[in-house]
N, C-alpha and C. Protein backbone atom coordinates (compact mmCIF):
# COMPACT_ATOMS: atom_id res chain seq x y z
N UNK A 1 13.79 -8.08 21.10
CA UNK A 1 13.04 -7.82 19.88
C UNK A 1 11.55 -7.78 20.21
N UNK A 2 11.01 -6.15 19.57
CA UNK A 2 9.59 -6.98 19.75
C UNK A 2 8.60 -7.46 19.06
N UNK A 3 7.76 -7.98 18.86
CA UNK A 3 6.54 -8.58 18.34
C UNK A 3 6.25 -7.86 16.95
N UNK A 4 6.12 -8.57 16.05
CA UNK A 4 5.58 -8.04 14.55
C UNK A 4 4.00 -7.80 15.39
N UNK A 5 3.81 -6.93 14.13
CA UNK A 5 2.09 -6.67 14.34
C UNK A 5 1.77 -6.01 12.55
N UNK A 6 0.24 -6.33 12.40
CA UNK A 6 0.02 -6.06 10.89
C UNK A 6 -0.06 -4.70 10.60
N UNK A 7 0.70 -3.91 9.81
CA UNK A 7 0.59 -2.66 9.36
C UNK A 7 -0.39 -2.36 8.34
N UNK A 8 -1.46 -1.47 8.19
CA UNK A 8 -2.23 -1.37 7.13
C UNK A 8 -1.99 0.64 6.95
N UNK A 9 -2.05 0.35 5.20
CA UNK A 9 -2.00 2.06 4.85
C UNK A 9 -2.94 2.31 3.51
N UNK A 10 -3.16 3.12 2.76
CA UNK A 10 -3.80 3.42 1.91
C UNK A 10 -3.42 3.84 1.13
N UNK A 11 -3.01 3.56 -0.41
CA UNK A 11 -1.75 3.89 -1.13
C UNK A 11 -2.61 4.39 -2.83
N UNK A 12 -2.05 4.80 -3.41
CA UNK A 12 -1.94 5.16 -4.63
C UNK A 12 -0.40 4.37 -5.52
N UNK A 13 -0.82 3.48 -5.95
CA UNK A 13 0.45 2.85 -6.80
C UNK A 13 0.24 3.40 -8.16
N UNK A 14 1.04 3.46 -8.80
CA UNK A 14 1.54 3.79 -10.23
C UNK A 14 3.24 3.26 -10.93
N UNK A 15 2.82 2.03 -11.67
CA UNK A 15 4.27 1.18 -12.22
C UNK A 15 4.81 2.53 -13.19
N UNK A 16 6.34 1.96 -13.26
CA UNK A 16 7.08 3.49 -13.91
C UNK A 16 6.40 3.55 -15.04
N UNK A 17 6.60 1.78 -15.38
CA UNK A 17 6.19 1.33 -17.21
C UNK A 17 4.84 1.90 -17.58
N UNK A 18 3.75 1.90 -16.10
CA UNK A 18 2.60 2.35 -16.90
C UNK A 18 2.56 3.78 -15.80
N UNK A 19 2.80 4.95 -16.64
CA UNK A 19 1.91 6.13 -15.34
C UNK A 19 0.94 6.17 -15.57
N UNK A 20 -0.13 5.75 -16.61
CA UNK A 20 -1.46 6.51 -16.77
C UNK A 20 -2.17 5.54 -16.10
N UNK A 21 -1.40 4.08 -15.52
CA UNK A 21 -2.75 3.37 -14.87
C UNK A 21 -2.51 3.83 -13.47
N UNK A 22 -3.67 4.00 -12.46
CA UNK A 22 -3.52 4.35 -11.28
C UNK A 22 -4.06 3.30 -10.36
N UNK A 23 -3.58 2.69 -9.22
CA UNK A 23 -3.74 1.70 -8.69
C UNK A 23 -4.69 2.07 -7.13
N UNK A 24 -5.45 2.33 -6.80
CA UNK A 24 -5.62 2.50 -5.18
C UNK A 24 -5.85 1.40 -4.73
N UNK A 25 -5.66 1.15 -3.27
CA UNK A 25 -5.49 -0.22 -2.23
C UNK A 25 -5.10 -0.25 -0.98
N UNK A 26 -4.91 -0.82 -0.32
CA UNK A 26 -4.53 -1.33 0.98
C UNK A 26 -3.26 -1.75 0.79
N UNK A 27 -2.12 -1.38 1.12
CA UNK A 27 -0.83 -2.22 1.30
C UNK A 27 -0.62 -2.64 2.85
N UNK A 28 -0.33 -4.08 3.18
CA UNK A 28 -0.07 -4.43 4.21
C UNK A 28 1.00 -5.59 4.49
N UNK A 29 1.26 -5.38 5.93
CA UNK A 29 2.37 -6.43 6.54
C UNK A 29 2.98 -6.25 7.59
N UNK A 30 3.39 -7.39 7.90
CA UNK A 30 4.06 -7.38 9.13
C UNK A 30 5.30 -6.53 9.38
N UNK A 31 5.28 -6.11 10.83
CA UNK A 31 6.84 -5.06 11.41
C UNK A 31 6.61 -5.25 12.35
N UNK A 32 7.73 -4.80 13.44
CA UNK A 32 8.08 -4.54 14.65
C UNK A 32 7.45 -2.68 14.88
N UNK A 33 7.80 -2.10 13.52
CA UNK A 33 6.98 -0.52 14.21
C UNK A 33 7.24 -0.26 12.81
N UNK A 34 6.88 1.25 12.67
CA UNK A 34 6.43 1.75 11.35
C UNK A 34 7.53 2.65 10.92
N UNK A 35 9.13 2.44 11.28
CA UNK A 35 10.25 2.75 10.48
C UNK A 35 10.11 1.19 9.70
N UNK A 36 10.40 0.17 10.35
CA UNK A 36 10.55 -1.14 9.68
C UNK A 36 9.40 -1.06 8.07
N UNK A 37 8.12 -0.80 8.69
CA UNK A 37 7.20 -1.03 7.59
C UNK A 37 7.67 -0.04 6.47
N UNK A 38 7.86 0.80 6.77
CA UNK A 38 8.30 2.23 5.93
C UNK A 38 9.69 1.66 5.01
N UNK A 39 10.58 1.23 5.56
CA UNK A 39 11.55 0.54 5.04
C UNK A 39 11.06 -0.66 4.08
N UNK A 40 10.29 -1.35 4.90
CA UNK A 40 9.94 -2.42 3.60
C UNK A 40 8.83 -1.71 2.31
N UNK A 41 8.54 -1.07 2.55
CA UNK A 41 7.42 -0.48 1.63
C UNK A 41 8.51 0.32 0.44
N UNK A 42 9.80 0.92 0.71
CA UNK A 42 10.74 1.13 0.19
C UNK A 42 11.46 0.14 -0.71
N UNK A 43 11.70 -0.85 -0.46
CA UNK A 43 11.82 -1.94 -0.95
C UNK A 43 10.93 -2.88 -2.00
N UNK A 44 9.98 -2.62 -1.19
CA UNK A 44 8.68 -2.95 -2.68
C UNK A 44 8.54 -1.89 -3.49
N UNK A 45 9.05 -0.35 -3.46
CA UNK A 45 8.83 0.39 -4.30
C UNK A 45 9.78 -0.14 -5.38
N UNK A 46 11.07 -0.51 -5.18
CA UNK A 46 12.28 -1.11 -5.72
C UNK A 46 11.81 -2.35 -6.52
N UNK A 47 11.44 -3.35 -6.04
CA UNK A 47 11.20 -4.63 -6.40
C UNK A 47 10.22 -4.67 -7.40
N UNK A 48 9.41 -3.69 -7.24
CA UNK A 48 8.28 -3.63 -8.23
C UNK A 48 8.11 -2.40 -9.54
N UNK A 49 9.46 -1.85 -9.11
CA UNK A 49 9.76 -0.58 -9.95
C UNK A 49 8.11 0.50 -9.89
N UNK A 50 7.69 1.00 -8.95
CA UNK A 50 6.73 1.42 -8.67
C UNK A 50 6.66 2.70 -7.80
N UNK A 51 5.56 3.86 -7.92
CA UNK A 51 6.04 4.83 -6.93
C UNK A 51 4.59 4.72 -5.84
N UNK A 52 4.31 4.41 -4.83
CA UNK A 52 3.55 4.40 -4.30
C UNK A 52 3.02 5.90 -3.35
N UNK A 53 2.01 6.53 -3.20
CA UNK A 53 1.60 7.38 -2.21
C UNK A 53 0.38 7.24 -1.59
N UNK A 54 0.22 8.21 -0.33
CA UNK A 54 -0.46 7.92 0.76
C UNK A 54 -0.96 9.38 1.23
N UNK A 55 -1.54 10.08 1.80
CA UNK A 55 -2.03 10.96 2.55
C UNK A 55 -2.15 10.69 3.77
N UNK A 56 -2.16 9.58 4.30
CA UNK A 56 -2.20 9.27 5.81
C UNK A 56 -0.75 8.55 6.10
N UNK A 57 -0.17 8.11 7.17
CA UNK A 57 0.72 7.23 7.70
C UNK A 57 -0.07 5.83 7.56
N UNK A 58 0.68 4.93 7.52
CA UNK A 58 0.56 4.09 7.87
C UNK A 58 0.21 3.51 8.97
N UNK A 59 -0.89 2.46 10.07
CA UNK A 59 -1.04 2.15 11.13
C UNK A 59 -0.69 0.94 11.50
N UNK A 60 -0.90 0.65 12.69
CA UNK A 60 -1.03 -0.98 13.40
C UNK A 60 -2.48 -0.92 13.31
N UNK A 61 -2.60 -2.41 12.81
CA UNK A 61 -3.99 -2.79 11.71
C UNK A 61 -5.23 -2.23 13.35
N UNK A 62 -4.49 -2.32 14.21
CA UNK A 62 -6.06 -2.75 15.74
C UNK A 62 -6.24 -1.05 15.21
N UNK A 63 -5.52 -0.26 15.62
CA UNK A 63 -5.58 1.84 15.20
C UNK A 63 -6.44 1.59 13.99
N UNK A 64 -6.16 1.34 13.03
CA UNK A 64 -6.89 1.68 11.31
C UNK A 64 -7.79 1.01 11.68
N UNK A 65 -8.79 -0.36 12.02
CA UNK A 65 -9.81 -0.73 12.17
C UNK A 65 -10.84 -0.13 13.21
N UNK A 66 -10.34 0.42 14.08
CA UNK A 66 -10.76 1.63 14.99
C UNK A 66 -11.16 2.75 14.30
N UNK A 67 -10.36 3.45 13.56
CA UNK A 67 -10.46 4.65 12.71
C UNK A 67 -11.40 4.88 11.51
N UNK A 68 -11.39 3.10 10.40
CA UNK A 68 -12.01 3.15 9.22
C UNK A 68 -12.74 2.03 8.68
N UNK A 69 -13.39 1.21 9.92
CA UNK A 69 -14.09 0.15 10.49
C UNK A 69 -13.31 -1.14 10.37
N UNK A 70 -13.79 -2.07 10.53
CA UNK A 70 -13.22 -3.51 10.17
C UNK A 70 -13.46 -3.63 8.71
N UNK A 71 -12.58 -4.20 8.00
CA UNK A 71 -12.41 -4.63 6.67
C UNK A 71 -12.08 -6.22 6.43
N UNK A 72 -13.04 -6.80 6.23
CA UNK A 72 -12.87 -7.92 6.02
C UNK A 72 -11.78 -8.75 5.28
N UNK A 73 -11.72 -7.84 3.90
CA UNK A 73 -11.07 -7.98 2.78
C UNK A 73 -9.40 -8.24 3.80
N UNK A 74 -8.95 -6.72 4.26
CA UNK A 74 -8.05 -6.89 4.82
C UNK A 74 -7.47 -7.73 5.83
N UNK A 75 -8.69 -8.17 6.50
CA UNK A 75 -7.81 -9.39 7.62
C UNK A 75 -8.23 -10.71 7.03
N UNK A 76 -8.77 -10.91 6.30
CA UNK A 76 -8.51 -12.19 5.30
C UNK A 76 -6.84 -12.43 4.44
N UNK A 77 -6.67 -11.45 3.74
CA UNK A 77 -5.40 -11.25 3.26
C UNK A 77 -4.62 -11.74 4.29
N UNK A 78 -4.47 -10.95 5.39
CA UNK A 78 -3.47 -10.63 6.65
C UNK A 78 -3.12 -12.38 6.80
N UNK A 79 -4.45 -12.62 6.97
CA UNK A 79 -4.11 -14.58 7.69
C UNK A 79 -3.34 -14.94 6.65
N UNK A 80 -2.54 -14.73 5.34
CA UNK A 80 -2.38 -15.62 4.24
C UNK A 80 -0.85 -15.40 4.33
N UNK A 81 -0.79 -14.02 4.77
CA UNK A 81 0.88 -12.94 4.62
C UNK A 81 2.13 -13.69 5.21
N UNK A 82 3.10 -14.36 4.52
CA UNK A 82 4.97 -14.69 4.84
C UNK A 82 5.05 -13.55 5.83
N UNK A 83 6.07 -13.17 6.68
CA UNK A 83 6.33 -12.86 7.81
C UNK A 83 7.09 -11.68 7.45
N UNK A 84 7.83 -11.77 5.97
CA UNK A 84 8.76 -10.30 5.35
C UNK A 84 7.75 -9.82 3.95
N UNK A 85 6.31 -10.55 3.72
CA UNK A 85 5.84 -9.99 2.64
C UNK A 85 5.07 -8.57 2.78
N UNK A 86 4.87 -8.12 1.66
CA UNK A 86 4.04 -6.86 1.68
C UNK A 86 2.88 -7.32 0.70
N UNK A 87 1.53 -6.84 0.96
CA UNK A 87 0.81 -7.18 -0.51
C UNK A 87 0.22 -5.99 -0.60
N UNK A 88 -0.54 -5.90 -1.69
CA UNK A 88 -0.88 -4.47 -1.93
C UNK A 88 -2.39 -5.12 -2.63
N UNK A 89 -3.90 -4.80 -1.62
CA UNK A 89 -4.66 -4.91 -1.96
C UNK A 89 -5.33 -4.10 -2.88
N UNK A 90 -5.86 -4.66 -4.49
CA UNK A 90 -6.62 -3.79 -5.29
C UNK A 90 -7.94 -2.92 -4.76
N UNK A 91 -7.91 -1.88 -4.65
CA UNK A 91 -9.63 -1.48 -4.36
C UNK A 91 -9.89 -1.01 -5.80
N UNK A 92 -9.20 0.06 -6.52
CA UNK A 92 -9.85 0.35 -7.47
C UNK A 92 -8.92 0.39 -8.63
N UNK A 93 -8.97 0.80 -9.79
CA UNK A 93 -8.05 1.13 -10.83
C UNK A 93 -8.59 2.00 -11.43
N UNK A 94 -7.90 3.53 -11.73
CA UNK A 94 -8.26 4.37 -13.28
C UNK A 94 -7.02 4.48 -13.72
N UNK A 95 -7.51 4.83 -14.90
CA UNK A 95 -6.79 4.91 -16.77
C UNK A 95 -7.03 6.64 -17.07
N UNK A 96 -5.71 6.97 -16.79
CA UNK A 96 -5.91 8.86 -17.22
C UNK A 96 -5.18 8.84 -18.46
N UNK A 97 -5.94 9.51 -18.94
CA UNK A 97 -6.24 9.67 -20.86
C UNK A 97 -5.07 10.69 -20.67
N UNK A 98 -4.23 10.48 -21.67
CA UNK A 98 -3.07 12.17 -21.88
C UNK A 98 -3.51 12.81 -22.63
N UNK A 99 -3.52 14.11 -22.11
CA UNK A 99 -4.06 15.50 -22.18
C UNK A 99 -2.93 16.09 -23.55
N UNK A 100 -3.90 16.59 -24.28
CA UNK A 100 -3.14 17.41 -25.10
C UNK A 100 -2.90 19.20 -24.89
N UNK A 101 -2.16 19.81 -24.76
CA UNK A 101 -2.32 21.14 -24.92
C UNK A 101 -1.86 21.89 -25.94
N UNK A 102 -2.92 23.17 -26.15
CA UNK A 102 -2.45 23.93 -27.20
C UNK A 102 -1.15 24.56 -27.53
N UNK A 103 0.13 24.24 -26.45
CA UNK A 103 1.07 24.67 -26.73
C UNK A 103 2.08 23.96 -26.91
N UNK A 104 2.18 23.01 -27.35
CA UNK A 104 2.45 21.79 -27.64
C UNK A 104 2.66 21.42 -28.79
């Protein structure tokens, strides 16, 4: 087996219950490689009834701090993380107003 290491990605969450709130953040956690993380991130989509997206892959946290500097926020979290958790750091939140159209 080998070695967990911290996965960090950049997500767009949205709960089923709410679509108009939009969540952006950091989701992170421990894996062995990034089928495992991918799998658990599947699982929190489940657990949390939630659809999460990304434009990038997911990394091993040493790659993403290389790529999109050190983040404090994120390796503070990291020291706190259970060994099967995922957390999903807040960066921002918007509220999209529903659109009416004239054909409607």
């Amino acid at each position: 087996m080998t070695d967990q290491q911290l996965w960090v990605g950049y997500y767009q969450l949205t709960y089923l219950n709410q679509p108009n709130t939009l969540y952006f953040g950091h989701l992170i956690g421990f894996a062995e490689n990034r089928d495992i993380f991918q799998q658990r991130i599947e699982d929190y989509k489940t657990h949390y009834q939630c659809k999460l997206s990304s434009q990038l892959a997911p990394l091993p946290a040493t790659t993403w701090f290389q790529r999109h500097g050190y983040q404090a926020t994120v390796w503070s979290a990291a020291q706190q993380l259970k060994e099967q958790e995922l957390r999903f750091l807040l960066v921002q939140q918007e509220t999209q107003q529903g659109t009416q159209s004239y054909l409607s």
